[in-house]
N, C-alpha and C. Protein backbone atom coordinates (compact mmCIF):
# COMPACT_ATOMS: atom_id res chain seq x y z
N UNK A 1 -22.05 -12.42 -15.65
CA UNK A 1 -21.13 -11.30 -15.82
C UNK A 1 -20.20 -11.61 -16.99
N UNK A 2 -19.92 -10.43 -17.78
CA UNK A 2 -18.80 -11.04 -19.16
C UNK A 2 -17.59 -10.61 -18.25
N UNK A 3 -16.82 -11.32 -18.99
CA UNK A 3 -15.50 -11.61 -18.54
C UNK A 3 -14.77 -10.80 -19.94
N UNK A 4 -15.15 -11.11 -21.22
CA UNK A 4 -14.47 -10.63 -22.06
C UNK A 4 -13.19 -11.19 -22.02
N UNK A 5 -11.99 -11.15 -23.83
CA UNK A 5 -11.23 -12.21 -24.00
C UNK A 5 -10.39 -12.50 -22.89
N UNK A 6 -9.64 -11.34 -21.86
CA UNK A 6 -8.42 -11.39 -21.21
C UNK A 6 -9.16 -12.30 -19.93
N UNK A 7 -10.61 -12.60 -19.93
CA UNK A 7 -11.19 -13.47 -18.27
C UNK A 7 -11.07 -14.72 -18.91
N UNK A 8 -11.60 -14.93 -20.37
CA UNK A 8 -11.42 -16.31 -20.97
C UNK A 8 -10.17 -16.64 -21.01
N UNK A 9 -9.18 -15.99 -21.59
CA UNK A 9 -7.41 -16.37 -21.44
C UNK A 9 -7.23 -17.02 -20.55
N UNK A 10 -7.45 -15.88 -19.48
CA UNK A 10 -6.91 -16.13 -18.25
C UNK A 10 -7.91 -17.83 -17.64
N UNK A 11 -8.89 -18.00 -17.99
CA UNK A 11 -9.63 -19.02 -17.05
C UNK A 11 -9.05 -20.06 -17.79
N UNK A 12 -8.64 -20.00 -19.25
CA UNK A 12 -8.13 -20.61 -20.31
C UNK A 12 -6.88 -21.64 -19.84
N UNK A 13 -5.95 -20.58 -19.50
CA UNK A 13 -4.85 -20.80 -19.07
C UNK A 13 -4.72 -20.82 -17.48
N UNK A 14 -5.60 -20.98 -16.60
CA UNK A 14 -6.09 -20.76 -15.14
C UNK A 14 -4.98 -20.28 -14.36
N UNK A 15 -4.54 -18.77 -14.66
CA UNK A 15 -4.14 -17.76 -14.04
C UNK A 15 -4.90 -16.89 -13.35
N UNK A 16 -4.62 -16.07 -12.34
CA UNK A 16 -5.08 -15.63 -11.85
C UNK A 16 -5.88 -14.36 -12.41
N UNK A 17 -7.31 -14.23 -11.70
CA UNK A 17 -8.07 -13.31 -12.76
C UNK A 17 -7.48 -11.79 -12.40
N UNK A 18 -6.48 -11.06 -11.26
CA UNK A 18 -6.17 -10.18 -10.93
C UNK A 18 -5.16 -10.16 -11.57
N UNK A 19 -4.49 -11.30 -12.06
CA UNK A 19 -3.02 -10.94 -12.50
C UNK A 19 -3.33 -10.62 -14.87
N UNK A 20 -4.36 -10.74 -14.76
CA UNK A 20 -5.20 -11.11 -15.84
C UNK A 20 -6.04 -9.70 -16.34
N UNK A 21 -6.59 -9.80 -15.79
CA UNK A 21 -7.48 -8.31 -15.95
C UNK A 21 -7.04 -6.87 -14.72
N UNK A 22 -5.46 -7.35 -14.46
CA UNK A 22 -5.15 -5.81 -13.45
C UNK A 22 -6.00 -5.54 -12.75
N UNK A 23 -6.56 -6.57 -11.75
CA UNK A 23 -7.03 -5.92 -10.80
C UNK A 23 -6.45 -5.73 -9.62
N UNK A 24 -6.77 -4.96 -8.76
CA UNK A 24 -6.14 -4.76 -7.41
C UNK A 24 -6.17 -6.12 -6.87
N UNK A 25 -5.47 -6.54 -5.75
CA UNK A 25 -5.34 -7.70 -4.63
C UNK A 25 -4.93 -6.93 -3.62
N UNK A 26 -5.66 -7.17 -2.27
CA UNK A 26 -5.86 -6.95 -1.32
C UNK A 26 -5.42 -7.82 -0.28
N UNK A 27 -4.63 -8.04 0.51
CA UNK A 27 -4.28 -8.94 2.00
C UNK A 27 -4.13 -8.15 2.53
N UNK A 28 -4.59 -8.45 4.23
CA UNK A 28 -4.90 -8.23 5.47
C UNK A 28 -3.54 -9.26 5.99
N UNK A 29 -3.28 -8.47 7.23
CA UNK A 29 -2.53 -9.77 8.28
C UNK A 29 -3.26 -8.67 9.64
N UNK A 30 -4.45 -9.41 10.05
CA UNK A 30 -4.95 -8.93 11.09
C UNK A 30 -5.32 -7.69 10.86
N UNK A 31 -5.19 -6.67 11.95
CA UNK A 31 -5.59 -5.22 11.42
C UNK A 31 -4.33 -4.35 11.96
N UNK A 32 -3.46 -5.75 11.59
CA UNK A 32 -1.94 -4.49 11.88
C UNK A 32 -1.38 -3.99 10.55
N UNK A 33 -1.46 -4.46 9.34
CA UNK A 33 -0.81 -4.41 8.21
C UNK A 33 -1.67 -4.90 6.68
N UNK A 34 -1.64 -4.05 6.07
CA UNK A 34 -2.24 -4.19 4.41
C UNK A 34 -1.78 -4.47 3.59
N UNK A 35 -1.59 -4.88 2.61
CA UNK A 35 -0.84 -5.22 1.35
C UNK A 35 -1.39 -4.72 0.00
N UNK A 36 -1.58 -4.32 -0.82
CA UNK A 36 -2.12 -3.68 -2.11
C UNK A 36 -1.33 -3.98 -3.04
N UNK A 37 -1.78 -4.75 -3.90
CA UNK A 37 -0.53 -5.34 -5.26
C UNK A 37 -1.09 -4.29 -6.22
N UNK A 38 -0.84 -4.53 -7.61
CA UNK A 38 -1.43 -3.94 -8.82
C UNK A 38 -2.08 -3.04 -8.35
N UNK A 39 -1.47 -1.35 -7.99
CA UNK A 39 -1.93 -0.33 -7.44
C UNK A 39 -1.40 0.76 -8.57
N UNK A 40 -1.71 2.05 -8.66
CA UNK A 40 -1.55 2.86 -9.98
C UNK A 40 -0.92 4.56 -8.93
N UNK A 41 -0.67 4.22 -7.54
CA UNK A 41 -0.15 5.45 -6.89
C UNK A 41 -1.16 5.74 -5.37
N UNK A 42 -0.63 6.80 -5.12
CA UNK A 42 -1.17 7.29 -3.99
C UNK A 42 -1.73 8.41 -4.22
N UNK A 43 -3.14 8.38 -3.82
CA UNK A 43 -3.92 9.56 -3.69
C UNK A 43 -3.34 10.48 -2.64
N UNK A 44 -3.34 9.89 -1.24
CA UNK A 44 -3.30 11.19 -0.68
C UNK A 44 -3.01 10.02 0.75
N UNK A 45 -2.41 10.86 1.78
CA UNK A 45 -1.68 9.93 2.78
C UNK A 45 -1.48 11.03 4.06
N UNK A 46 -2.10 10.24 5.00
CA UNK A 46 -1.61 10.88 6.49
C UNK A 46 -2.04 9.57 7.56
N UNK A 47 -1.95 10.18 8.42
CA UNK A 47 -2.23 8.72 9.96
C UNK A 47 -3.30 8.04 9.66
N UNK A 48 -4.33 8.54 9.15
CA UNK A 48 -5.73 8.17 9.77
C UNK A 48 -6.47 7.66 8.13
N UNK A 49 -5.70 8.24 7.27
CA UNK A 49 -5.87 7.23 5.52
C UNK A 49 -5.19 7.75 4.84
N UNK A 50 -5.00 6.42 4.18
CA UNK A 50 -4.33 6.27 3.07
C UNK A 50 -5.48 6.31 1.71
N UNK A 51 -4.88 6.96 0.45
CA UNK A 51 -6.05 6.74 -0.66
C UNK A 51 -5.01 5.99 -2.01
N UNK A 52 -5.64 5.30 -2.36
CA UNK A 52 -4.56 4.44 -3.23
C UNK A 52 -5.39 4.87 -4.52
N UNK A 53 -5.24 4.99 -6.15
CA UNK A 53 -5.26 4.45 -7.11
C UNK A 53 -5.14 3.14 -7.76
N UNK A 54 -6.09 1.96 -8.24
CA UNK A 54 -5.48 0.85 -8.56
C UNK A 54 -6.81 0.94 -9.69
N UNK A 55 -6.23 1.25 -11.09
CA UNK A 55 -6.73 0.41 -12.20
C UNK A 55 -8.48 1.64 -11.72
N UNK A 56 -9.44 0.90 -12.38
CA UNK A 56 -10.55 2.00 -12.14
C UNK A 56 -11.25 2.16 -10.31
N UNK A 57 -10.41 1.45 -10.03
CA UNK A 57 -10.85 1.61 -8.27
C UNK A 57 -10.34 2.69 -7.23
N UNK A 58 -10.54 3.11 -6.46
CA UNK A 58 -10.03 3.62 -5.70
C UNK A 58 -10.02 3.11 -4.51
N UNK A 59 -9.06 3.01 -3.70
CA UNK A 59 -9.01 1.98 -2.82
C UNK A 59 -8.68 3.04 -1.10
N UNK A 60 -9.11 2.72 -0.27
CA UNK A 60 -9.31 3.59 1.42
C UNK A 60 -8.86 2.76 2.43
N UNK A 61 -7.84 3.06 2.72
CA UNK A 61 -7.47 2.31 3.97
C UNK A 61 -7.53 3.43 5.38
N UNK A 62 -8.29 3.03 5.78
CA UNK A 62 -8.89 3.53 7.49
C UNK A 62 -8.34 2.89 8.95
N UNK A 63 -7.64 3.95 9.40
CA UNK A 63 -7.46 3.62 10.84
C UNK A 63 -6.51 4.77 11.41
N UNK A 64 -5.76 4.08 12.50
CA UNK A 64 -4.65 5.07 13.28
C UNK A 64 -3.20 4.78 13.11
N UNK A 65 -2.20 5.81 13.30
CA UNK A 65 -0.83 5.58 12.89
C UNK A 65 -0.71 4.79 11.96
N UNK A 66 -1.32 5.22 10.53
CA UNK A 66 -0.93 4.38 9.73
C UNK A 66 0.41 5.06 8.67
N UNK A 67 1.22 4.07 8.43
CA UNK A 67 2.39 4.19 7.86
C UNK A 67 2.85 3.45 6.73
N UNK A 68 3.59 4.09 5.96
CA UNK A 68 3.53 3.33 4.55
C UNK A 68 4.82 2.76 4.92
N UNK A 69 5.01 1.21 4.87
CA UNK A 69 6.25 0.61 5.26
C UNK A 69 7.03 -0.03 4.01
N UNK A 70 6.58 -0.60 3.03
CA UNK A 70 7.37 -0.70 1.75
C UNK A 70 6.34 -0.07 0.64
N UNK A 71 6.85 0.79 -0.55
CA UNK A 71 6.16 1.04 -1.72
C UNK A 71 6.81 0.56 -3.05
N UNK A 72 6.99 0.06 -3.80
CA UNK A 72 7.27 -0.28 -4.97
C UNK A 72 5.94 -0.46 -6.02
N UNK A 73 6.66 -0.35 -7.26
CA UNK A 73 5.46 -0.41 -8.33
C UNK A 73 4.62 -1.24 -8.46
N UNK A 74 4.51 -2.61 -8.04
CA UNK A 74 4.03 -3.40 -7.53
C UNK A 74 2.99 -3.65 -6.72
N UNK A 75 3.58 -3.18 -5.49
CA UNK A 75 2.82 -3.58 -4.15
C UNK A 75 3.14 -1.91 -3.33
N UNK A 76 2.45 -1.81 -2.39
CA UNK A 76 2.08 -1.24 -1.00
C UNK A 76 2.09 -1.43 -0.04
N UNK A 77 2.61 -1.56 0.94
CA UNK A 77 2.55 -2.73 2.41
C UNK A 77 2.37 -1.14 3.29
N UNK A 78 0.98 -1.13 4.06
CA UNK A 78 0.62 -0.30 4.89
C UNK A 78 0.25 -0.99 6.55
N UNK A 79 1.20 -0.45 7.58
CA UNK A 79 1.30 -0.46 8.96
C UNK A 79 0.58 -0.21 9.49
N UNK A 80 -0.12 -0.37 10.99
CA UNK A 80 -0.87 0.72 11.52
C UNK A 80 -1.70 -0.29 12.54
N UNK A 81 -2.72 0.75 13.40
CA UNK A 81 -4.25 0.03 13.35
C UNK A 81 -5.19 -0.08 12.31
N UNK A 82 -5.32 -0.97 11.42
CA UNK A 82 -6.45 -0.90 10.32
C UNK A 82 -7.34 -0.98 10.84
N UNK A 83 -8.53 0.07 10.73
CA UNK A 83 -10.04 -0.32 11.09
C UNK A 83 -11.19 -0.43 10.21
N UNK A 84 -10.21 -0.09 8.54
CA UNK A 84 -11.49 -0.41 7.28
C UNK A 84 -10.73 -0.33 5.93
N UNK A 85 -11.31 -1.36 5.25
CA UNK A 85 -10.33 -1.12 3.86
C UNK A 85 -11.64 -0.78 2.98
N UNK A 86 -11.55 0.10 2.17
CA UNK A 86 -12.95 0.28 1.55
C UNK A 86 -12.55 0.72 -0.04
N UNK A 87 -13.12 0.10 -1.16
CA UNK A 87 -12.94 1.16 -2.45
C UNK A 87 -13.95 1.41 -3.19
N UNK A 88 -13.73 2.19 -3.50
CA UNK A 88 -15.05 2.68 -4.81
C UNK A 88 -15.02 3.16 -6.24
N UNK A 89 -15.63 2.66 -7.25
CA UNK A 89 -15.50 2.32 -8.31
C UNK A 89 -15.74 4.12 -9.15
């Protein structure tokens, strides 16, 4: 797979390749809570999903009572029952 200059930099300087080429990062804490760093907005939001924007991905968080508990430009921290994190290119 090419990496192209900003994967060499980055492996160069062994930073992280998300913090490097903007990609999304993803953490789980169980399937109570999500985390989404390097995200580009919210698609669209109610109980049962969330649709995120991040960079060329689109990112799906699936489940019940889900709630957006911190948003900043940054990060996303989503509440709830998670029952699927899914994205598509």
């Amino acid at each position: 797979m090419a990496e192209g200059k900003a994967g060499r930099l980055g492996k160069l300087l062994e930073m992280p390749k998300d913090s490097v080429l903007n990609l999304p990062r993803i953490s789980l804490f169980g399937n109570l809570q999500c985390c989404v760093e390097n995200h580009q907005g919210i698609l669209h939001y109610n109980a049962e999903q969330i649709g995120l924007q991040a960079g060329n991905y689109r990112i799906y968080i699936d489940g019940q009572e889900l709630v957006i508990t911190s948003l900043s430009a940054e990060a996303i921290y989503v509440e709830g029952r998670i029952g699927q994190v899914r994205y598509e290119i």
